[in-house]
N, C-alpha and C. Protein backbone atom coordinates (compact mmCIF):
# COMPACT_ATOMS: atom_id res chain seq x y z
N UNK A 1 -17.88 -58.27 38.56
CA UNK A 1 -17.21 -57.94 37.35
C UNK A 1 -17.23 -56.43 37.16
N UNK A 2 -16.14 -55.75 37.04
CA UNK A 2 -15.85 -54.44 37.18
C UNK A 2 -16.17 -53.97 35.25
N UNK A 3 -16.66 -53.16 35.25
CA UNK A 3 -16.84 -52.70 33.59
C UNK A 3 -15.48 -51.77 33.39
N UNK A 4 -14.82 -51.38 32.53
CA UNK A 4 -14.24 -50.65 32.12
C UNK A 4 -14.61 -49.29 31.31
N UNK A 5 -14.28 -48.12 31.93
CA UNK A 5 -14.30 -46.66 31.60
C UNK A 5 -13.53 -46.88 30.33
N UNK A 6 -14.42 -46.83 29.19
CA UNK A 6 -14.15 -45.99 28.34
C UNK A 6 -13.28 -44.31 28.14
N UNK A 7 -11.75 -44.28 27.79
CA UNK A 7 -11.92 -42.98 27.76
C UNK A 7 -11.94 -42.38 26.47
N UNK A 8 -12.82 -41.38 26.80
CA UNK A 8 -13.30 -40.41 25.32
C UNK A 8 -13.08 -39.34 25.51
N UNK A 9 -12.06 -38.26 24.99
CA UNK A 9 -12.20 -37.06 24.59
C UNK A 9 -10.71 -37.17 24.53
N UNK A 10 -10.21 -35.73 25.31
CA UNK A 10 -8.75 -35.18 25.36
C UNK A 10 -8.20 -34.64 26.32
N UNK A 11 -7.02 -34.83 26.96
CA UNK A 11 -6.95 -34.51 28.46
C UNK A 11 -6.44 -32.84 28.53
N UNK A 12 -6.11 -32.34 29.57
CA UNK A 12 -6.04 -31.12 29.22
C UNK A 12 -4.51 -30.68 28.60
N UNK A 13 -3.53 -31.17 28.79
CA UNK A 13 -2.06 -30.97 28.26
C UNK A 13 -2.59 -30.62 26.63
N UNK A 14 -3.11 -31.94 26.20
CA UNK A 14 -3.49 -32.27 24.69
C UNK A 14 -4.11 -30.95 24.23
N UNK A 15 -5.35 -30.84 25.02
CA UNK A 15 -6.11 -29.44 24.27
C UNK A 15 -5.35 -28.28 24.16
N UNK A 16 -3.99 -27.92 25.41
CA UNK A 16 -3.20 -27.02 25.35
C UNK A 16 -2.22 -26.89 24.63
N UNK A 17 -1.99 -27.74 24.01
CA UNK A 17 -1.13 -27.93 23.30
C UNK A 17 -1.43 -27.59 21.41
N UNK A 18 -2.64 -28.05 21.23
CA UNK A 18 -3.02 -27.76 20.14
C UNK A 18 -3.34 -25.92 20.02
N UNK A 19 -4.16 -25.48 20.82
CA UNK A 19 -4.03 -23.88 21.68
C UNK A 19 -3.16 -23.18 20.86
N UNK A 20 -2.17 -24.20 21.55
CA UNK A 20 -0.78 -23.53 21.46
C UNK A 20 0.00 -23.44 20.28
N UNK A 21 -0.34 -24.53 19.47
CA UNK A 21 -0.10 -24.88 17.66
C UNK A 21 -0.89 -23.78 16.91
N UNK A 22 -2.39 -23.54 17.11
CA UNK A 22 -2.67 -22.98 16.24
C UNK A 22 -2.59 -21.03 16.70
N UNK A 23 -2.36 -21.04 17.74
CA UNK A 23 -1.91 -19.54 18.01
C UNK A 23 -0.73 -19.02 17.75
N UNK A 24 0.02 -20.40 17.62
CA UNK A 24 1.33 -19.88 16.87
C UNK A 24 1.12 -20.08 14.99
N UNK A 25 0.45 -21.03 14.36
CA UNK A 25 0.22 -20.32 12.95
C UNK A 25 -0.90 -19.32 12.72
N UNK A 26 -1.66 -18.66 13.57
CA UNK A 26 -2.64 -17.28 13.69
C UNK A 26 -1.35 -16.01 13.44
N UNK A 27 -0.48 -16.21 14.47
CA UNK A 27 0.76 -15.46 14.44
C UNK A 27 1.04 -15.19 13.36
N UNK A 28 2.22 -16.15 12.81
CA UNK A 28 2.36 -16.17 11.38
C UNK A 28 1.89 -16.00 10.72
N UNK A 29 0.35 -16.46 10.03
CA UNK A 29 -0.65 -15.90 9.09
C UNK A 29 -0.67 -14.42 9.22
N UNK A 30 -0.99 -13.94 10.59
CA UNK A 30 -1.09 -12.64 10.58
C UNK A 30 -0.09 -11.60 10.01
N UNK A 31 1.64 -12.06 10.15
CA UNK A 31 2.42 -11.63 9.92
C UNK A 31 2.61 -11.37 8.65
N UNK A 32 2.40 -12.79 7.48
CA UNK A 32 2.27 -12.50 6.64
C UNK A 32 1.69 -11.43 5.81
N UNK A 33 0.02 -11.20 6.46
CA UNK A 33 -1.22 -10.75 5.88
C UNK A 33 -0.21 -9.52 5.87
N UNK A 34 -0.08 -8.69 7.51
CA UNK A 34 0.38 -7.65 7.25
C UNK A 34 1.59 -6.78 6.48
N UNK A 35 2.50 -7.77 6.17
CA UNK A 35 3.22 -7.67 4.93
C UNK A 35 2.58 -7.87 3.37
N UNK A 36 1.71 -8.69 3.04
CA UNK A 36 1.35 -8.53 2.09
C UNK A 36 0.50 -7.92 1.83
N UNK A 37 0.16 -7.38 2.95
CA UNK A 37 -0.80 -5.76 2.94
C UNK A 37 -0.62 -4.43 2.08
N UNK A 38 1.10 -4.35 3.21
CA UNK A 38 1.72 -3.54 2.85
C UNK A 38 2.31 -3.57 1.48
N UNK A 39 2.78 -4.69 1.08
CA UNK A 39 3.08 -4.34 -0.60
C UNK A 39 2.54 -4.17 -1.29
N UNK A 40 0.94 -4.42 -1.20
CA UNK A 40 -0.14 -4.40 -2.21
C UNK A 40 -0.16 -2.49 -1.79
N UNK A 41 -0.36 -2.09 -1.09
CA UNK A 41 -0.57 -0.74 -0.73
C UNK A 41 0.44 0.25 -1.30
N UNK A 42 1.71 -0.21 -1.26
CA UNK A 42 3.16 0.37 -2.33
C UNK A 42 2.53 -0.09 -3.78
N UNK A 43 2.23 -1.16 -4.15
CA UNK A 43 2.15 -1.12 -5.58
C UNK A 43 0.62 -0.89 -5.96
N UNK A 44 0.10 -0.44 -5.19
CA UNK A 44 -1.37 0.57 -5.56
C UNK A 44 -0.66 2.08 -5.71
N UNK A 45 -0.08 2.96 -4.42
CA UNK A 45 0.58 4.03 -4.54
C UNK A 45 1.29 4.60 -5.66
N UNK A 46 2.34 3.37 -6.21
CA UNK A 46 3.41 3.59 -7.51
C UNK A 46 2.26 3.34 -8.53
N UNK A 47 1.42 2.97 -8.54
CA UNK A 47 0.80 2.87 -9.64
C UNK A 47 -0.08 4.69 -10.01
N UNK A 48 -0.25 4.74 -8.74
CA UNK A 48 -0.93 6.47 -8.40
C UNK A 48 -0.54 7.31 -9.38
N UNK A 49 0.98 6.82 -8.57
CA UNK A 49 2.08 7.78 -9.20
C UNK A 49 2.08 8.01 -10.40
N UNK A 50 2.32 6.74 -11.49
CA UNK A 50 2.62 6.70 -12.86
C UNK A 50 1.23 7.26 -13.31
N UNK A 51 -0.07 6.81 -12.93
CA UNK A 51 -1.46 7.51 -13.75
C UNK A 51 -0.96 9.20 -13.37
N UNK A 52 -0.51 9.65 -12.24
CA UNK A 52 -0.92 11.37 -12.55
C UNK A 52 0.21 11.62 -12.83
N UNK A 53 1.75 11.00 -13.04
CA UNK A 53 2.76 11.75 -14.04
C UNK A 53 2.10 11.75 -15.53
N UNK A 54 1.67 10.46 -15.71
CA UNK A 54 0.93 10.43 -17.28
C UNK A 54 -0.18 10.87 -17.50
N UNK A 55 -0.63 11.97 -16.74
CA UNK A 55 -1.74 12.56 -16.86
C UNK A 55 -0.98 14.31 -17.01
N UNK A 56 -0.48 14.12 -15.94
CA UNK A 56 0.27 15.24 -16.24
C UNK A 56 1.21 15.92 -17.43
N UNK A 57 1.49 14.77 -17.92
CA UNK A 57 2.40 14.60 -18.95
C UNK A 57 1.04 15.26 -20.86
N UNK A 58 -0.14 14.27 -20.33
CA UNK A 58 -1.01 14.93 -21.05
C UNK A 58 -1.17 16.32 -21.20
N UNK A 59 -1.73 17.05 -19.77
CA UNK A 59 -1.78 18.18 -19.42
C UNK A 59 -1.09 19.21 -20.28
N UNK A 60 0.12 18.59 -20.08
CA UNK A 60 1.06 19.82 -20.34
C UNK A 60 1.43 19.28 -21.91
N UNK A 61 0.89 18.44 -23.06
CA UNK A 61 0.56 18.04 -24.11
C UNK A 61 -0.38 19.45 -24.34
N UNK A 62 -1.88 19.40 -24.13
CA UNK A 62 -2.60 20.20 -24.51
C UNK A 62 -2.36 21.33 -23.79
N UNK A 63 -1.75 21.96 -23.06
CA UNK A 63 -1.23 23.25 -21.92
C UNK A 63 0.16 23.79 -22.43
N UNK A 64 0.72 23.62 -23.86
CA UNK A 64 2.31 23.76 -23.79
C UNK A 64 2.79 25.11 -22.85
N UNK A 65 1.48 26.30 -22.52
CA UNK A 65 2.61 27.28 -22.05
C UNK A 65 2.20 27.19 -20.65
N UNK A 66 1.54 26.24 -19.72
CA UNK A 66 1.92 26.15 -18.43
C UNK A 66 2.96 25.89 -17.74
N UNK A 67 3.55 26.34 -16.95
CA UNK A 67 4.93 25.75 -15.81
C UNK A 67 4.48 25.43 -14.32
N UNK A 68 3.26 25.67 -14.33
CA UNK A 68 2.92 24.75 -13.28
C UNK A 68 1.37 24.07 -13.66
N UNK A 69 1.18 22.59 -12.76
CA UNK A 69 -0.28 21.68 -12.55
C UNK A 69 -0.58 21.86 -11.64
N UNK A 70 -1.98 22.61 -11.72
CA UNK A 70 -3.17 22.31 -10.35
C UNK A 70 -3.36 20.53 -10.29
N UNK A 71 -3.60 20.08 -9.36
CA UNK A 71 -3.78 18.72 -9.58
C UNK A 71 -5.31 18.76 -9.98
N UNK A 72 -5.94 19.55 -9.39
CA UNK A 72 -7.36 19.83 -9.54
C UNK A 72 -7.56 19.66 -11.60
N UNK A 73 -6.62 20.30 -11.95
CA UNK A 73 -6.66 20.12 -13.57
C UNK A 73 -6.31 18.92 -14.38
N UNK A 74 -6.01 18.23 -13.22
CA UNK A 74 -5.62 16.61 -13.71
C UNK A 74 -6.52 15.69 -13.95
N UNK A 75 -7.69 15.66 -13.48
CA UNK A 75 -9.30 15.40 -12.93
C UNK A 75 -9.64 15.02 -14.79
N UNK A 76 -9.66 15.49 -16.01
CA UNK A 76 -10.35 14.99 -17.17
C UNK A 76 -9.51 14.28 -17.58
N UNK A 77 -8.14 13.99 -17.36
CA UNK A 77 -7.00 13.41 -18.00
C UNK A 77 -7.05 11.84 -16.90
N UNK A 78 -7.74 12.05 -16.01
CA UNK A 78 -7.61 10.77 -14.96
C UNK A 78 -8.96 9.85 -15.26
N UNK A 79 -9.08 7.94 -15.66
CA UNK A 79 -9.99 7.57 -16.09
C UNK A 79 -11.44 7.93 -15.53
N UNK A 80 -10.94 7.55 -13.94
CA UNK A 80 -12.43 7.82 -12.78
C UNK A 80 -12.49 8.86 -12.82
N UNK A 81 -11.69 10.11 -13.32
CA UNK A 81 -11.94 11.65 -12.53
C UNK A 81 -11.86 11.51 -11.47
N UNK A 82 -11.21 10.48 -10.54
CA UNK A 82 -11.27 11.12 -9.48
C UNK A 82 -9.22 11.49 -8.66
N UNK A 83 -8.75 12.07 -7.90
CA UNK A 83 -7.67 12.21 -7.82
C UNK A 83 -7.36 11.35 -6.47
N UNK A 84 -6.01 10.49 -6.49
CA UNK A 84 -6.03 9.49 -5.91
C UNK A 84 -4.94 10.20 -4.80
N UNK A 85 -5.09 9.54 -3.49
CA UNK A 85 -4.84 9.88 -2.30
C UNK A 85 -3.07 9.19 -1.99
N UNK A 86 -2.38 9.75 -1.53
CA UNK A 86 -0.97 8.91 -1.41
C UNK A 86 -1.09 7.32 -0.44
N UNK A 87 -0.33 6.92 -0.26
CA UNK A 87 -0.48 5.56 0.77
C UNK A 87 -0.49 6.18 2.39
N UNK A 88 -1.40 5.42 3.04
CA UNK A 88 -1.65 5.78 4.37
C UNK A 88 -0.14 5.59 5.45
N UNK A 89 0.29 4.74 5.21
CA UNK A 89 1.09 4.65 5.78
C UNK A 89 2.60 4.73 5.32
N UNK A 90 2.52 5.86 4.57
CA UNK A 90 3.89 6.74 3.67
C UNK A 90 4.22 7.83 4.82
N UNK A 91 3.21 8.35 5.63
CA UNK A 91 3.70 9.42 6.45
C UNK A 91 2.69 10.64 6.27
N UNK A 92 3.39 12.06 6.40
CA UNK A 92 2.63 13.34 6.82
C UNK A 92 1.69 13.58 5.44
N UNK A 93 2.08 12.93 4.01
CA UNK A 93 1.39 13.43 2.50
C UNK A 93 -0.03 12.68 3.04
N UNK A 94 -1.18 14.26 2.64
CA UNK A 94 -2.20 13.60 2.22
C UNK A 94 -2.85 13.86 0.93
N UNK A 95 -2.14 14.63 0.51
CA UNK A 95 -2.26 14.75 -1.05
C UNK A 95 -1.15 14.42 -1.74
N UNK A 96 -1.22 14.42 -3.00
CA UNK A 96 -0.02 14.55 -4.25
C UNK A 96 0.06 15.87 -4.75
N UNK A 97 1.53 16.27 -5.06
CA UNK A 97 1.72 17.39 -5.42
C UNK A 97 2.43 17.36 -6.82
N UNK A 98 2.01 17.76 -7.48
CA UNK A 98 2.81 18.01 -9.19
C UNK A 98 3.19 19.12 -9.60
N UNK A 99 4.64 19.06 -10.36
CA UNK A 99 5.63 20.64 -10.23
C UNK A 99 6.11 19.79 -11.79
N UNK A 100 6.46 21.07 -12.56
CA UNK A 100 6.98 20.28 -13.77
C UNK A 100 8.47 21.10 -13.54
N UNK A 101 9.44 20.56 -13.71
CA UNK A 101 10.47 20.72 -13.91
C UNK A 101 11.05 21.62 -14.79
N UNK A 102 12.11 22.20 -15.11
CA UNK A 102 12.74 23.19 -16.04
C UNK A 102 13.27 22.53 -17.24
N UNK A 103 13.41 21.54 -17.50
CA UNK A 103 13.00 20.48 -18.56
C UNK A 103 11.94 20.00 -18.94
N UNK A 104 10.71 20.52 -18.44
CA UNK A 104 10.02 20.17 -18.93
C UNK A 104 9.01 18.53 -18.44
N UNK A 105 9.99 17.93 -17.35
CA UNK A 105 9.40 16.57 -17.02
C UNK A 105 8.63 17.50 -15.77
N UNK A 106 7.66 15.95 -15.82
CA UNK A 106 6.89 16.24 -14.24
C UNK A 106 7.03 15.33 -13.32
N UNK A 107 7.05 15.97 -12.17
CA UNK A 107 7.35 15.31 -10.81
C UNK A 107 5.72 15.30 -10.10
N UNK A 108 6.10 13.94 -9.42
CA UNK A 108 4.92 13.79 -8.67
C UNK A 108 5.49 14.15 -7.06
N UNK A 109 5.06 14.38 -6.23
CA UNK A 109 5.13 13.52 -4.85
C UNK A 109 4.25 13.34 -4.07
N UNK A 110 4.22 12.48 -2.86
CA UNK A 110 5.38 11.84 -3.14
C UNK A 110 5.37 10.95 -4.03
N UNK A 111 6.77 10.56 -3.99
CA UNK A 111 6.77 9.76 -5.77
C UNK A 111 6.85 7.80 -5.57
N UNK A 112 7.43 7.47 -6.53
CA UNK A 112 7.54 5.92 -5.91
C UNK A 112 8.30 5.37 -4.64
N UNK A 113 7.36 4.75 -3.94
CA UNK A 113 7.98 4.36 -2.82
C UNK A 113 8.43 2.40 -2.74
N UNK A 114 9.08 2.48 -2.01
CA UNK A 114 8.95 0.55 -1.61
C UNK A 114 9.19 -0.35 -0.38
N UNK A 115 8.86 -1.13 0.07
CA UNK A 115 8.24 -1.86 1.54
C UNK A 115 9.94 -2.08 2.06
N UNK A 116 10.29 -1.06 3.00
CA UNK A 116 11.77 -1.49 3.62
C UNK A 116 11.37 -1.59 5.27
N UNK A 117 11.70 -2.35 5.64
CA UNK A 117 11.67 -3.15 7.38
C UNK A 117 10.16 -2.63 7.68
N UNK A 118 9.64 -3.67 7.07
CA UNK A 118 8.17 -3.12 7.37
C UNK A 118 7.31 -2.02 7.00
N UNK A 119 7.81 -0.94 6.63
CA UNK A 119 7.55 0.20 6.52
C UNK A 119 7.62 0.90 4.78
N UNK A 120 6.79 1.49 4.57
CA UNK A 120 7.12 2.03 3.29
C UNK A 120 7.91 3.13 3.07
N UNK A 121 9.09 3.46 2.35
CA UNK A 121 9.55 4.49 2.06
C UNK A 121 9.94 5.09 0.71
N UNK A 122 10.22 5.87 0.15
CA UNK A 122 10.34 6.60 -1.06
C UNK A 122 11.57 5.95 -1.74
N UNK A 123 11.51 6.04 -2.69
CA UNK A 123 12.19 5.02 -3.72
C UNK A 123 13.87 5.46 -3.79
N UNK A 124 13.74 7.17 -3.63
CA UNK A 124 14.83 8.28 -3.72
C UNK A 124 15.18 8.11 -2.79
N UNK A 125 14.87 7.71 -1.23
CA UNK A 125 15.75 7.81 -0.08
C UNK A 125 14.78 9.15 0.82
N UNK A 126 13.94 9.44 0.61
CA UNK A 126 13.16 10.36 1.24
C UNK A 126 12.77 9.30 2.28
């Protein structure tokens, strides 16, 4: 009387196959992440932006006869004191620069940007 082999486990097609399922949603997950990386990183940046125009905007509240901002003078008008860095992957800015205008408004740059083919770019077309 011959016993019968039990079979237990998974042959190898099967294991390759699953491999192959979940390296393709690793893919995807990943793809995602790095897009929703990147937008969180644009809407940290634009947010930059708006604290040191509205800081600036202070500035030159208590400063009426300045025509130009050190950013360095922006520092008591900012909650942390501390001055925030542009987005890493905006390009050559590693600072922000503030210029007030001949009207009187202030410019940041760089200024608001937003997530186009992957990539972040300036809101203006810069």
């Amino acid at each position: 009387m011959k016993l019968k082999k039990k079979n237990q486990g998974f042959t190898l097609i099967e294991l390759v196959i699953v491999i192959a399922i979940i390296a393709i949603l690793i893919s995807i997950a990943a793809m995602k992440y790095s897009k929703t990386n990147l937008a969180a990183e644009a809407a940290a940046h634009n947010s930059n932006v708006k604290v040191l125009k509205s800081a600036g905007i202070l500035y030159l509240i208590d400063h009426p006869d300045e025509k130009s901002i050190s950013i360095e003078n922006l520092k008591p008008y900012i909650e942390s004191g501390k001055i925030p860095k542009p987005a890493k992957h905006l390009g050559k800015a590693t600072t922000f620069t503030i210029s007030v205008t001949e009207d009187g408004d202030v410019h940041v740059e760089p200024g608001l940007v937003k997530v186009s083919n992957n990539s972040l770019v300036e809101e203006n077309g810069k």
